[in-house]
Each structure stands twice: as C-alpha cells, then as structure tokens.
Protein backbone atom coordinates (compact mmCIF):
# COMPACT_ATOMS: atom_id res chain seq x y z
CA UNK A 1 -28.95 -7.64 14.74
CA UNK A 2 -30.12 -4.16 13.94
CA UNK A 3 -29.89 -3.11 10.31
CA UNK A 4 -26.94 -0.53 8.98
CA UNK A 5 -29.49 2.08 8.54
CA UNK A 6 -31.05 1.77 12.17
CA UNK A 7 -27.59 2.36 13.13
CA UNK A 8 -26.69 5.11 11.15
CA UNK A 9 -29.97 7.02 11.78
CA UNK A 10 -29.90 6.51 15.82
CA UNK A 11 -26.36 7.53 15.63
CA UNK A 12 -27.14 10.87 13.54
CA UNK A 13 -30.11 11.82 16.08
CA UNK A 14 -27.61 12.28 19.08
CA UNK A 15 -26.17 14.87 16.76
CA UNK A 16 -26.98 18.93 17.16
CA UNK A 17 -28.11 20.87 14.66
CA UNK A 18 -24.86 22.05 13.81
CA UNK A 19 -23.17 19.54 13.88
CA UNK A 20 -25.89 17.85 11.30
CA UNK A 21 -25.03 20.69 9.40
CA UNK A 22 -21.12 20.16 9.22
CA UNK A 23 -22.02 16.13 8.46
CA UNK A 24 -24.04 17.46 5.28
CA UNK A 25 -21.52 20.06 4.09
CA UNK A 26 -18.74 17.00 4.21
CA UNK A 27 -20.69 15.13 1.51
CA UNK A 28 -20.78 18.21 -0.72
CA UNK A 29 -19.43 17.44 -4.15
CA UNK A 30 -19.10 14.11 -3.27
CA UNK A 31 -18.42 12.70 -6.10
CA UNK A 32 -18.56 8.88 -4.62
CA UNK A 33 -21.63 6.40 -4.53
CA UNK A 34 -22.46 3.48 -2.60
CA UNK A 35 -25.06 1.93 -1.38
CA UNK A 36 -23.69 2.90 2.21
CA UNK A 37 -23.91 6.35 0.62
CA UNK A 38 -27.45 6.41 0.10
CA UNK A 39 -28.27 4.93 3.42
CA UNK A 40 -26.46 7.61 5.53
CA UNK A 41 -27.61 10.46 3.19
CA UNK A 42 -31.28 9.31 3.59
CA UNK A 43 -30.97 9.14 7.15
CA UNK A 44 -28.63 12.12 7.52
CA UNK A 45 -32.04 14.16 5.87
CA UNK A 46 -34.34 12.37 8.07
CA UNK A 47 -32.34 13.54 10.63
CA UNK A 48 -32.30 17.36 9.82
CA UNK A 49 -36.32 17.30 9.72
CA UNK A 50 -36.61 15.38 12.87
CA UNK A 51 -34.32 18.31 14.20
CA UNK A 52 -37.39 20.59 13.23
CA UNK A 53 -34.70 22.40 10.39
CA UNK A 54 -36.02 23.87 6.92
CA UNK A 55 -34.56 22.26 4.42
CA UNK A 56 -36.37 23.35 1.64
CA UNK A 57 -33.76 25.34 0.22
CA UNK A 58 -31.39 21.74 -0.26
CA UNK A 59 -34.24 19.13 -1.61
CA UNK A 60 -34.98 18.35 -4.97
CA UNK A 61 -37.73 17.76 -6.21
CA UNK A 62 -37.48 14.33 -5.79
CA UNK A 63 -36.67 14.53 -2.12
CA UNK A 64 -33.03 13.88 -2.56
CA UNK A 65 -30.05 16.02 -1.07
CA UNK A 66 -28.88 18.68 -3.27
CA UNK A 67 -24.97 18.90 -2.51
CA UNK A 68 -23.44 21.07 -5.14
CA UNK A 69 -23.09 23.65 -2.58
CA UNK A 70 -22.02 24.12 1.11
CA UNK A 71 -25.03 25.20 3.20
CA UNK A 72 -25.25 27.49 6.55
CA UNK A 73 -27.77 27.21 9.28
CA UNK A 74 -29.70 30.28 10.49
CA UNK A 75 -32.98 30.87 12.80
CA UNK A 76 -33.86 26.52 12.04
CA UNK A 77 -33.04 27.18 8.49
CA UNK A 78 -30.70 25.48 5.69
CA UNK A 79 -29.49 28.11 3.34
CA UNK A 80 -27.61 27.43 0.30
CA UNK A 81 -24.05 29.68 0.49
C-alpha cells in the first residue's frame, strides 16, 4: 500500500505551475492543523521546487510555508501580494 504522502505528492506533480499556485493560495490563513495538513503542505512545497519555481519569497526560515498572504506567480517566481 503506498503511504498518504506518496499519494499526495505524485498527485500534486501532475499539477501546472499555476495551478500549484491556486492549491497554495487555498491554504492561506488556514487556520486548521492536522497531521494530513502537514503532509500535503510539505509535499505541496516539494512540489513547487520540483516545478523549478522561486519560492524564496514564501519560506521561512525554517523551511516551512509562509501563508499569511496570497501569492502570484511571475517569470518562475512566487511573489508575496
């Protein structure tokens, strides 16, 4: 049986850019947490540097997803709005 976050992660990498973009926006002031949670946001950023996207601009220093703001994508890079 393949684990919840294979899953997740091969399902995120048949996603565009964009649309990797709209999937992080949705979690934006999220205020929510599960383990589930952590899973898909982990893989939803391993997905967005696979894609070859800066994401500089929305990673903490920890390496964690910074989602107090809605982001835009421009020329392969994640801008805060």
């Amino acid at each position: 049986m393949m684990s919840r976050q294979k899953i997740i992660g091969r399902q995120l990498t048949l996603l565009t850019s964009e649309e990797l973009v709209v999937r992080l926006n949705q979690e934006v002031r999220n205020a929510g947490w599960t383990s589930t949670r952590a899973i898909y946001l982990q893989e939803l950023r391993n997905a967005l540097i696979n894609a070859g996207l800066d994401i500089t601009e929305v990673v903490n220093e920890s390496g964690g997803l910074i989602l107090s703001r809605e982001v835009e994508l421009r020329h392969k890079k994640i801008h805060r709005r």
